[in-house]
Structures are given as structure tokens and as C-alpha cells.
Protein backbone atom coordinates (compact mmCIF):
# COMPACT_ATOMS: atom_id res chain seq x y z
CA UNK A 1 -23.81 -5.24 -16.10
CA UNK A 2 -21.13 -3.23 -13.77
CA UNK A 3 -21.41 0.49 -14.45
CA UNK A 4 -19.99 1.73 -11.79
CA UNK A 5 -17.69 0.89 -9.29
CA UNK A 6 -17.19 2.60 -5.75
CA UNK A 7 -14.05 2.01 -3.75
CA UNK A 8 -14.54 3.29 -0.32
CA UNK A 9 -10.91 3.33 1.55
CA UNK A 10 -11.56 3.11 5.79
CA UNK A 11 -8.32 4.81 6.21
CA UNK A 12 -6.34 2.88 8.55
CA UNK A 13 -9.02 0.08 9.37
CA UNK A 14 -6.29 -2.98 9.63
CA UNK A 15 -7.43 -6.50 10.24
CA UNK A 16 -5.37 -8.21 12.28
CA UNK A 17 -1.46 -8.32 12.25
CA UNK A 18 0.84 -9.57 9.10
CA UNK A 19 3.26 -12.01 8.92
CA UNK A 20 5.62 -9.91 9.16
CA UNK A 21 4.65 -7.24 11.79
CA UNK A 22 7.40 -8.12 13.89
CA UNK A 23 9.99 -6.48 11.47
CA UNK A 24 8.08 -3.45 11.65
CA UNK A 25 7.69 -3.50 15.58
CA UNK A 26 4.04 -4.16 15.06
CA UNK A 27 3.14 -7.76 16.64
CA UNK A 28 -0.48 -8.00 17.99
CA UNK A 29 -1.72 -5.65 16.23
CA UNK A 30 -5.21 -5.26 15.15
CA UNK A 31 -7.26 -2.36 14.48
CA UNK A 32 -10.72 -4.09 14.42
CA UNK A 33 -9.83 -5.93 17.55
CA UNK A 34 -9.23 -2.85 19.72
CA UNK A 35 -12.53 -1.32 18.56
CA UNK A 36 -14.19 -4.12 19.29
CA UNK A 37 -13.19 -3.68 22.62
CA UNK A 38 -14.99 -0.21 22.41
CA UNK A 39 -18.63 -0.42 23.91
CA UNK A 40 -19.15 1.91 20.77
CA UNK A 41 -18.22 -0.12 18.02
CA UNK A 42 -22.06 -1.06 16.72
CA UNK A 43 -21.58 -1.54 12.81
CA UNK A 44 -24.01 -3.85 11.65
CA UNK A 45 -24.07 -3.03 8.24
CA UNK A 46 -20.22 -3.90 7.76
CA UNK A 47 -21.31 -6.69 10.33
CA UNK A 48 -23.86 -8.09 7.83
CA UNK A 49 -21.72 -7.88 4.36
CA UNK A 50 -19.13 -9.99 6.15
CA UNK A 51 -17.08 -8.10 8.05
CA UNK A 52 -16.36 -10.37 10.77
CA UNK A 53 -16.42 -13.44 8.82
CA UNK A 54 -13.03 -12.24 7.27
CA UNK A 55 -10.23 -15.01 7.59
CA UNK A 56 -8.02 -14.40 11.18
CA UNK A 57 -10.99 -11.53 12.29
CA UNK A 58 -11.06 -12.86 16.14
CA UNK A 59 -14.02 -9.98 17.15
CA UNK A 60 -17.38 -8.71 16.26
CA UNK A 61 -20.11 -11.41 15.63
CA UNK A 62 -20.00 -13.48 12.25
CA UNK A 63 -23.17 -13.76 10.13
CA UNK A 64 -24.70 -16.72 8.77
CA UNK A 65 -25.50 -15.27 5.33
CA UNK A 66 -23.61 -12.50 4.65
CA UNK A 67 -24.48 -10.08 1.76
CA UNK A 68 -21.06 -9.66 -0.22
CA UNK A 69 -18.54 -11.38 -1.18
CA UNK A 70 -15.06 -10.86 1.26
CA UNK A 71 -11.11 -11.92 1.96
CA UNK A 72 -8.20 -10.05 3.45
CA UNK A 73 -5.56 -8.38 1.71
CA UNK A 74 -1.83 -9.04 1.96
CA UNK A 75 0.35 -5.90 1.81
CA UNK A 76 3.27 -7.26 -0.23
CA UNK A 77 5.08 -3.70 -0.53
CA UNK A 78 7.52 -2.42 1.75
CA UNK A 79 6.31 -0.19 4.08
CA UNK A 80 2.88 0.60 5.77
CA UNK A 81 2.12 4.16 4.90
CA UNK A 82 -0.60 5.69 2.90
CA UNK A 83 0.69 6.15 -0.56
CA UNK A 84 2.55 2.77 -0.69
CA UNK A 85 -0.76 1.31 0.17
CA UNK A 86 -3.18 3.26 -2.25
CA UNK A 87 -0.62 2.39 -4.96
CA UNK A 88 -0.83 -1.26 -4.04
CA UNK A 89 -4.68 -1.19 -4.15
CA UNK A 90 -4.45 0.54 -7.37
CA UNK A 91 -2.22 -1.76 -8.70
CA UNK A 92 1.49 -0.96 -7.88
CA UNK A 93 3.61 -2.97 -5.97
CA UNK A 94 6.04 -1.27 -4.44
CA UNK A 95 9.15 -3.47 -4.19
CA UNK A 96 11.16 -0.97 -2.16
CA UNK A 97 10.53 1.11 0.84
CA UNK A 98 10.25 4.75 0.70
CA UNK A 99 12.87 6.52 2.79
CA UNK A 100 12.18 7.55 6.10
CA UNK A 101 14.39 9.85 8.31
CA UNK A 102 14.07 9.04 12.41
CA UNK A 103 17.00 11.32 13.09
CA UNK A 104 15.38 14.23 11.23
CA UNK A 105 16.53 14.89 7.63
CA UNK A 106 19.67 15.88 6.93
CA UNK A 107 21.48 19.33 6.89
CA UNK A 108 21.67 19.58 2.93
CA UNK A 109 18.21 19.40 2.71
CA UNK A 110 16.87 21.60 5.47
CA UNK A 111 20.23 24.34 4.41
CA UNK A 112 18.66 24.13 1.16
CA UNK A 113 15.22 24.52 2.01
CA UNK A 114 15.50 27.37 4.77
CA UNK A 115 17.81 29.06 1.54
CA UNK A 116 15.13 28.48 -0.46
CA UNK A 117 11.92 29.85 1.67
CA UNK A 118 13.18 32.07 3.24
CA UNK A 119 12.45 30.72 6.63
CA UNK A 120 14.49 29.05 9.05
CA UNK A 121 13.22 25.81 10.37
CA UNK A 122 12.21 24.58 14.11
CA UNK A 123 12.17 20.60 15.49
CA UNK A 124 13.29 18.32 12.36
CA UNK A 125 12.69 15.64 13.92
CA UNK A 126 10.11 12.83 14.60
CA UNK A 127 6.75 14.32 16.37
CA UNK A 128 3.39 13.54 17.04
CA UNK A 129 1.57 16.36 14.76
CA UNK A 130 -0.85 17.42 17.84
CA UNK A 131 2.56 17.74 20.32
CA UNK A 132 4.61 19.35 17.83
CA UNK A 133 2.38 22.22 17.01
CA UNK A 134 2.51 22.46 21.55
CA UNK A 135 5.89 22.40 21.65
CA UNK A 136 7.15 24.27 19.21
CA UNK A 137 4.17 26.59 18.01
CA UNK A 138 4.56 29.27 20.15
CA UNK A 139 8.59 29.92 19.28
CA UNK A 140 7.33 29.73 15.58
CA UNK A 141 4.57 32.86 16.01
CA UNK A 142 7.41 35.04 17.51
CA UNK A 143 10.26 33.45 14.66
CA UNK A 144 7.68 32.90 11.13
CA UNK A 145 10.11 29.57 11.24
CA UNK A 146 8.40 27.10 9.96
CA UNK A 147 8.11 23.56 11.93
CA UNK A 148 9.09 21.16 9.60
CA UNK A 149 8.86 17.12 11.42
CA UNK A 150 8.67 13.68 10.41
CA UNK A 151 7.94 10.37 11.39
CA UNK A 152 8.01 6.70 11.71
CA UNK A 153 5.87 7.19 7.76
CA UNK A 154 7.86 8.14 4.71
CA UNK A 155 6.99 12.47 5.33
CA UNK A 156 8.12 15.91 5.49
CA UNK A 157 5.57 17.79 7.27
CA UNK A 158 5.35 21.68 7.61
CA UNK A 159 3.46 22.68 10.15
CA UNK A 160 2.59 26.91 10.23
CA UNK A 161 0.65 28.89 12.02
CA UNK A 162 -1.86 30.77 9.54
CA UNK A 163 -1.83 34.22 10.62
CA UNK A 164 2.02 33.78 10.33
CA UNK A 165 2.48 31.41 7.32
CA UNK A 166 -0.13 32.48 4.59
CA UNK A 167 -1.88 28.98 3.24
CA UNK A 168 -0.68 29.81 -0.55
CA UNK A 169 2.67 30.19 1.08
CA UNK A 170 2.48 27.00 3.02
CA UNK A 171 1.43 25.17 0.14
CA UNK A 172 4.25 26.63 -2.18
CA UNK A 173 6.68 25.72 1.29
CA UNK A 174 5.36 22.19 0.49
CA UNK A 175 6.17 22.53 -3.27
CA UNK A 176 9.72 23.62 -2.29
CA UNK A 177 10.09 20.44 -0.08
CA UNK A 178 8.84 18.20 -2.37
CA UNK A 179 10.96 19.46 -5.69
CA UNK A 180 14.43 18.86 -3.19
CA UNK A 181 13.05 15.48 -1.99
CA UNK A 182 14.11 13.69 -4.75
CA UNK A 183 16.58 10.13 -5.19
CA UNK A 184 17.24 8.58 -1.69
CA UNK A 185 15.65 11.53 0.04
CA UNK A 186 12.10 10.58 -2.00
CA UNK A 187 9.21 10.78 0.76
CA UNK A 188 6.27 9.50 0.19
CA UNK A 189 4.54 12.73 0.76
CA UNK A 190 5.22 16.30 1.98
CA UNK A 191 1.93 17.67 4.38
CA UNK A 192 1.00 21.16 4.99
CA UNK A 193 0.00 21.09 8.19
CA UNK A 194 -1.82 24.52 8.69
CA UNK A 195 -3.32 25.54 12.34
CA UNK A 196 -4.74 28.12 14.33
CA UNK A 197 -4.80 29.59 18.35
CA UNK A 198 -3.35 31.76 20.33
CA UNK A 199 -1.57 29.51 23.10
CA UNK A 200 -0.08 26.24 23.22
CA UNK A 201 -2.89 25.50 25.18
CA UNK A 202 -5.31 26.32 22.38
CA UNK A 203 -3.41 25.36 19.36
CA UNK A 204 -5.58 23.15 16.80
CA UNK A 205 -5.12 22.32 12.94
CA UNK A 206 -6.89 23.28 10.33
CA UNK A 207 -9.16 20.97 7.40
CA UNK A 208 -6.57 22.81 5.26
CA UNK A 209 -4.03 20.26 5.13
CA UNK A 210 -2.77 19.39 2.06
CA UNK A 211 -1.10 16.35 0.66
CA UNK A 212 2.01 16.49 -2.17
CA UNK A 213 2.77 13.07 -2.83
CA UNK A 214 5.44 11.58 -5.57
CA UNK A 215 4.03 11.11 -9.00
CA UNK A 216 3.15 6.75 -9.24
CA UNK A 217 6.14 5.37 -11.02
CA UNK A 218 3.72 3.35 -13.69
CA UNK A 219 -0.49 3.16 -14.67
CA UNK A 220 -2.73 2.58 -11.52
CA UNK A 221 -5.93 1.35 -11.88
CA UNK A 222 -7.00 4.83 -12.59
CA UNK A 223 -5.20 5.53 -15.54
CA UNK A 224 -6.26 2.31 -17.11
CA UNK A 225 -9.95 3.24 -16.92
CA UNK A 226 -9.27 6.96 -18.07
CA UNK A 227 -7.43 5.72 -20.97
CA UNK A 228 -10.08 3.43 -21.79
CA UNK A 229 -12.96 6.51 -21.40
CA UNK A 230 -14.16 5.59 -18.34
CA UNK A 231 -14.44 8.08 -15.61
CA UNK A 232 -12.41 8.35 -12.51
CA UNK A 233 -13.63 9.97 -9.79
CA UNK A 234 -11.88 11.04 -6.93
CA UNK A 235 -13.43 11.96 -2.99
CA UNK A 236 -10.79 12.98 -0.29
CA UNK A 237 -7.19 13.16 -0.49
CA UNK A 238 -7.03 10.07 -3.29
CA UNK A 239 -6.15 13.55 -5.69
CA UNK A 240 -3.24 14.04 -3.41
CA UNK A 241 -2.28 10.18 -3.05
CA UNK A 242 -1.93 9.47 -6.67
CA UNK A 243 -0.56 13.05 -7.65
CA UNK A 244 -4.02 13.92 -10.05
CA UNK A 245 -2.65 11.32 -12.04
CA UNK A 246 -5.36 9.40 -14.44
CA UNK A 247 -8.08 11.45 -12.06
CA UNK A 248 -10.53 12.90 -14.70
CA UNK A 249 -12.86 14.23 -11.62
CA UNK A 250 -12.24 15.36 -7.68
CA UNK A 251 -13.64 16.70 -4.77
CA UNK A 252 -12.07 17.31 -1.44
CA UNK A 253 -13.52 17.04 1.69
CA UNK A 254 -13.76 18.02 5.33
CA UNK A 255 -14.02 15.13 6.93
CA UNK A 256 -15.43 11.51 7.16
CA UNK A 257 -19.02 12.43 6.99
CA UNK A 258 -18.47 15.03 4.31
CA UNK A 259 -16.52 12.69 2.48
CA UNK A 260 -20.37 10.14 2.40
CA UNK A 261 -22.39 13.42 1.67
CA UNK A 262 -20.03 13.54 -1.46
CA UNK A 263 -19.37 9.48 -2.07
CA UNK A 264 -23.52 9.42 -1.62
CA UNK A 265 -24.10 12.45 -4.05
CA UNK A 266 -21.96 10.15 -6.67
CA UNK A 267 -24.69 7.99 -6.89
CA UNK A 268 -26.68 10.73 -8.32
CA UNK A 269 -23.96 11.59 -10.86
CA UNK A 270 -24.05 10.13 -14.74
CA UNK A 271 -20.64 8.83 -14.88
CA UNK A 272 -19.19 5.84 -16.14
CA UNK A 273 -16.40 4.18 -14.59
CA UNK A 274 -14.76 4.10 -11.06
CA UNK A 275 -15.17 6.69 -7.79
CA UNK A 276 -12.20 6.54 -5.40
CA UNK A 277 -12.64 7.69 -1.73
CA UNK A 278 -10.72 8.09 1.13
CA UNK A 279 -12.16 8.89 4.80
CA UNK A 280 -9.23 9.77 6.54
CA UNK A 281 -10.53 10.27 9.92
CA UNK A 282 -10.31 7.14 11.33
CA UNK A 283 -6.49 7.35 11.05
CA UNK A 284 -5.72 11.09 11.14
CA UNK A 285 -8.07 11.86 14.32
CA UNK A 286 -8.35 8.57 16.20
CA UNK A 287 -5.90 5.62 15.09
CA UNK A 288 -2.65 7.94 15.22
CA UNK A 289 -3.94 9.54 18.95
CA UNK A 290 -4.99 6.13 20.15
CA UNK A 291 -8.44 7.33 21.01
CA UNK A 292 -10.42 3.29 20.66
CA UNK A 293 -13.81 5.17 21.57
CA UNK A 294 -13.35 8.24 19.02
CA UNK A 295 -12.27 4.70 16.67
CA UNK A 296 -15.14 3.22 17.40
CA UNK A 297 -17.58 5.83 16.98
CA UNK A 298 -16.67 7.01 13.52
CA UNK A 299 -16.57 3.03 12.42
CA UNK A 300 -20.54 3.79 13.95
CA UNK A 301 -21.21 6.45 11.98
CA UNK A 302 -19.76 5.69 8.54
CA UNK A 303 -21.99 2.51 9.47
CA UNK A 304 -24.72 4.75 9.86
CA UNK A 305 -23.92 6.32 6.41
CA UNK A 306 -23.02 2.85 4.95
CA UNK A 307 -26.24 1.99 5.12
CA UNK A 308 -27.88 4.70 3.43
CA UNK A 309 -25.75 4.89 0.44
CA UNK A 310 -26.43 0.59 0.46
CA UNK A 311 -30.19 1.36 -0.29
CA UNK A 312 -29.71 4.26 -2.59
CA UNK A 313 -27.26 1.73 -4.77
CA UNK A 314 -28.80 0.88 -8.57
CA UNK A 315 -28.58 -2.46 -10.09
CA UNK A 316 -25.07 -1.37 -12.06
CA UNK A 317 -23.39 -0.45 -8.87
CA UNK A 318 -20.70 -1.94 -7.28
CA UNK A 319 -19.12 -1.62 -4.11
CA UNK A 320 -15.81 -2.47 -2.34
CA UNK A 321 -15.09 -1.15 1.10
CA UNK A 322 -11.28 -1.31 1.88
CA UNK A 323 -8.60 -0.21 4.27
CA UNK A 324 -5.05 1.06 3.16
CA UNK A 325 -2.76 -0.29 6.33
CA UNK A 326 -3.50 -0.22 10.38
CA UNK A 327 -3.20 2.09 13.15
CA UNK A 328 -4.22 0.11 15.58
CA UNK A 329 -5.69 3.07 18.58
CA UNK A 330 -5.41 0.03 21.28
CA UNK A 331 -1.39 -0.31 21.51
CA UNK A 332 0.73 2.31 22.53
CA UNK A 333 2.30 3.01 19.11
CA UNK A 334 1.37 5.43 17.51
CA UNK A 335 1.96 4.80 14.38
CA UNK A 336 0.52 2.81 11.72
CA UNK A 337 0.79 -0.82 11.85
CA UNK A 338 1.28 -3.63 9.52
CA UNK A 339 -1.90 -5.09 9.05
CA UNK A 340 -3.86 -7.16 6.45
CA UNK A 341 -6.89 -4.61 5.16
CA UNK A 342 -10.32 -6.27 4.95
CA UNK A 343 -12.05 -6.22 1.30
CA UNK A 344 -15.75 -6.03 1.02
CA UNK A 345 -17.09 -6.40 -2.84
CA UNK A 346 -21.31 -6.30 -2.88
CA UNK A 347 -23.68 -5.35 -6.14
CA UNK A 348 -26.54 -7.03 -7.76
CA UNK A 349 -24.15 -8.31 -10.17
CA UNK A 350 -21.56 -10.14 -7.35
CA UNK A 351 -22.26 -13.29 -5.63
CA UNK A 352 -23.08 -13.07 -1.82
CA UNK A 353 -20.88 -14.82 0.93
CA UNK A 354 -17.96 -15.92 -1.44
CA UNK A 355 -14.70 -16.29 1.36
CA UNK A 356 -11.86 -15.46 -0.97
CA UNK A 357 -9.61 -16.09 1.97
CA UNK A 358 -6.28 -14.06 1.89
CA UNK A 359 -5.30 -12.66 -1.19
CA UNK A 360 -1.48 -12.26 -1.99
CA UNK A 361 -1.42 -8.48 -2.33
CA UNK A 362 -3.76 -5.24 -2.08
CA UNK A 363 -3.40 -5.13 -5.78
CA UNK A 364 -5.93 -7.64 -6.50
CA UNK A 365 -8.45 -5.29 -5.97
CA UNK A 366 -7.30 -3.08 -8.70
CA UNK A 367 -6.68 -5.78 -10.95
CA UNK A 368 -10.57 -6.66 -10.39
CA UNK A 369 -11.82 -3.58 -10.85
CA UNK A 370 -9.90 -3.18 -14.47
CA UNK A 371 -11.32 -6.90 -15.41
CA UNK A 372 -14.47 -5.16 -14.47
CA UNK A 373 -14.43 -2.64 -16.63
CA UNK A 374 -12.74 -5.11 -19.48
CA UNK A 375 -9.82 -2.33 -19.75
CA UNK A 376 -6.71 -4.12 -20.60
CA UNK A 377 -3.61 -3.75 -18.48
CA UNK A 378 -0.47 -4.18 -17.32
CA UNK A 379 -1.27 -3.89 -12.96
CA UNK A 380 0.55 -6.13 -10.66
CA UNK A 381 -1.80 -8.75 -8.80
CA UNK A 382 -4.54 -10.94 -9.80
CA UNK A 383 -8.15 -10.03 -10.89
CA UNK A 384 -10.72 -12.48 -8.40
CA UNK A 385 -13.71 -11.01 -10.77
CA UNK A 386 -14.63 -14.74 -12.09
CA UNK A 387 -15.17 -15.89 -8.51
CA UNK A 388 -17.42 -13.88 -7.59
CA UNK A 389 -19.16 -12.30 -10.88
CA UNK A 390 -22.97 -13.62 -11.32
């Protein structure tokens, strides 16, 4: 009997291009591929539960027996941003895209927001978060302006200095933003973007971002379960993602490897239901900077940590490592790409080595996890629980 179920998101960790990566400027695309071409990329844990046996996976070395049960995911939403493809793995499918501004939003809605802050705004405009904070960082520390930037995702990000911009005033900045972002101006999500120096030269942000996404239009996966008493636990910015909605538990987290101290301390916990994490790393530090070596390394070292929290699972644990889109490090985009995510499901009570093949939509996996649970529901996709249950 399934107790508890732990979905581990590899934030960015695409699997090969979709169909329809050309309408997104995305063709050849693969995020596994280019860190296979990393002399760094050493993973044989997610090697030997199947990893590279994954339909279309063209790198890494198959095993003969692998230990869980896998397929890729079609993304069958429109877009290929974060909350759009949480939503889908928690069973929403978002039929249409969430705005997104290249030219830098509009004058009604920065007027409004300067009127509103207090603060006069610098680029407002598409920006690499690293270059921005260069470029603009050092006008903002003699101005308090505040450096608000987008891009090719559905965001309004603040960026602040925090000697100049207080965090509790950031944050309320971001509540601001995300109160006037409403109708056809509805981001995905607003982002503090705190950081600290004293140069453009020096400049460097902060763990103290913060996420404010929109409120899921309809029950995930996680309200299902809460509604039905289970628990719902979330690690990382999944609070963010889904707005605390149906989230009875959360912890943030630093980074990758704090976010497997606190996923492995879970294990520990008496809870009954579903933990939710997010390691955002691999997208936020290495995919969107199109470091393949920095990719590489941290696909080594949640490995690493993989493993451990593998051995310390009980016989009423379940696990599914997933991916919420691509950002392939290896092209020169920057941005994430439209990729299928892999889907790794292992426990004592799931068959080993079952190739689901490509599933229609991320959704399934929420669908599964609800048949799980036997919560009833109303979430888009289909449940592939019988084909691989004991």
C-alpha cells in the first residue's frame, strides 16, 4: 500500500525537443543531450531507474533492467514556462497561453505602478536577470527606481538593490504588480528579484527571491488530496507556483541541495499523502546562463543525493522524478525550450522497467497520483496507475 508519494520536479531537465518546438523557435533542443556532452554528467542512479531508456533519449547509456517504471511527457498547454507546466503536472491544462510582453509592458501599467509605489521604473524591457542587474543597477542605487524586466516567459520581474529597496518593500512592489496584472495583462508570475554589491562589477542576487504567481483557475492535484485529508507537502517554490493553494505544509529553500536535505528529512516526517518539490537550480543558475558543465554537475549531485534518499525510502513510498519544461544550456537561447519532461515512477509497490512510451500530457502524472491516493476528481489527463501498480 502507497502512503506516500514524492514528486521531485528537476526544474528545467527537458528530454529532447517537441513536436512543435519549431513554433516556439526551439528545434534541436534537448537538455539531457547537451549535458551529456558534459564530461561531468555521471548520474547513475537516474541512469539505472531508466533514465536513458526514455522513448527519443539519444544520450547517456541505457540499462538492461532498469528499476522503475518510465515514459516522456507531452506538454499539451501553451507555453513553456514554469507555472503553465506545474499546473499541467498537477493536473491543469492550460488551453491558452499566458501573455507575454517582448516590447516591455505597456505605459498604463508601468504609469500605474510607478503611481502606485512610489518609484519610478528603469529598463521594461526583455533582460537576462544577471545583465540587467549590470546594466542598470548602478543608475537604480543613485535613483531607488526600481528595475522592473521581462522576458521571452510570461513575468514581471523587479529587480532592487537591498540596501535601497527594503525586502518587505520589494515583496509588497511585487504585490502591487501582481494586483494590476490582471485580464490580458495576466503573467504567469511577478519575481522579486533582490541583490546585493557595490559595483556593476560585483553585483549578485540574493536566495531571497520570491515568486507571486496567479491563483490555478480550478483543483490541482493538491487540492484533491487536501480535500480528501491527505497531506500536501510543499519543498521550494511549489508554495509560490500554485499560489498556497490546497498546500496544507511548506518549506522554502536555498538551493538544490537544501531543497534534498528538506525532500530527505520528509521521509522522516508522519504524513500522509503527497510532498511536492522543486530544485530550481538547474534552470535558474545553469540552463538560463547556458553553463552545460555547472548543468551537468548539479544533475551529479542531486544524483549523489538521489541515491541516498533511494535507500532511506520505506516500503509505502513512492517516487516520481519529473521535469517542468527545458532550458536546454547547449544552444544559444536562453530561454526555456519546448521539451518533452522525462517521468520516473519507482516504490516497492510499482512494477520495474514498464516503457509507458509518450504520454499525451504532463497531467497524467497528477491524474496517477490522485488514483493513487483513490481521491476522486475532476483533473485533466489520464491516470497510468493500473500499468504499472503491483
Amino acid at each position: 500500500m502507497i502512503k506516500r508519494v514524492f514528486i521531485i520536479v528537476m526544474d528545467s531537465f527537458g528530454v529532447g525537443e517537441l513536436p512543435d518546438a519549431k513554433d516556439f523557435h526551439d528545434e534541436g533542443s534537448s537538455t539531457v543531450r547537451s549535458c551529456c556532452k558534459s564530461k561531468f554528467m555521471v548520474c547513475p542512479n537516474l541512469k539505472n531507474l531508466g533514465l536513458f531508456n526514455i522513448d527519443g533519449v539519444d544520450c547517456g547509456e541505457k540499462t538492461a533492467k532498469p528499476l522503475a517504471s518510465y515514459a516522456r511527457m507531452n506538454e499539451m498547454s501553451k507555453g513553456k514556462d514554469t507555472t503553465i507546466g506545474h499546473w499541467e503536472i498537477g493536473g491543469i491544462i492550460s488551453e491558452k497561453p499566458m501573455p507575454t510582453f517582448p516590447n516591455g509592458f505597456p505605459d498604463e501599467i508601468i504609469n500605474k505602478f510607478e503611481e502606485l509605489t512610489g518609484r519610478k521604473v528603469l529598463c521594461n524591457k526583455p533582460y537576462s536577470g544577471t545583465e540587467v542587474i549590470k546594466a542598470f543597477g548602478e543608475e537604480h542605487m543613485k535613483t531607488g527606481a526600481l528595475i522592473v524586466y521581462t522576458s521571452a516567459d510570461s513575468v514581471f520581474q523587479i529587480a532592487a538593490h537591498e540596501s535601497v529597496v527594503p525586502i518587505a518593500e520589494l515583496y509588497e512592489d511585487c504585490s502591487v504588480a501582481r494586483k494590476l496584472l490582471i485580464g490580458k495583462y495576466a503573467v504567469g508570475r511577478v519575481i522579486a528579484r533582490p541583490f546585493i554589491g557595490d559595483n556593476k562589477d560585483n553585483f549578485t542576487r540574493t536566495v531571497n527571491r520570491h515568486d507571486f504567481s496567479l491563483v490555478p483557475p480550478k483543483d490541482t492535484v493538491l487540492d484533491v488530496l487536501k480535500n480528501n485529508g491527505y497531506d500536501t507537502v510543499a519543498i521550494g517554490k511549489i508554495v509560490d507556483i500554485f499560489a498556497n493553494k490546497g498546500i496544507s505544509e511548506f518549506e522554502r529553500i536555498t538551493g538544490n541541495a537544501d531543497g534534498m536535505v528538506k525532500t530527505l528529512k520528509c521521509l522522516y516526517k508522519q504524513f500522509n499523502g503527497l510532498c511536492f518539490v522543486n530544485l530550481v537550480d538547474f534552470d535558474m543558475l545553469y540552463g538560463h546562463r547556458n553553463d552545460v558543465d555547472g548543468y551537468a554537475k548539479a544533475v551529479a549531485d542531486f544524483d549523489m543525493e538521489l541515491g541516498e534518499f533511494i535507500n532511506r525510502m520505506g516500503e509505502e513510498d513512492t517516487l516520481i522524478i519529473t521535469a517542468d519544461h527545458g532550458c536546454d544550456p547547449g544552444t544559444p537561447s536562453t530561454d526555456h525550450s519546448r521539451e518533452y519532461i522525462p517521468m520516473l515512477i519507482y516504490g516497492s509497490s510499482i512494477k520495474q522497467g514498464v516503457n509507458l512510451g509518450t504520454r499525451k500530457t504532463f497531467a497524467d502524472i497528477g491524474k496517477t497520483v490522485a488514483e493513487i491516493f483513490g481521491a476522486p476528481n475532476n483533473l485533466d489527463g489520464e491516470s497510468f496507475y493500473n500499468l504499472i501498480k503491483i
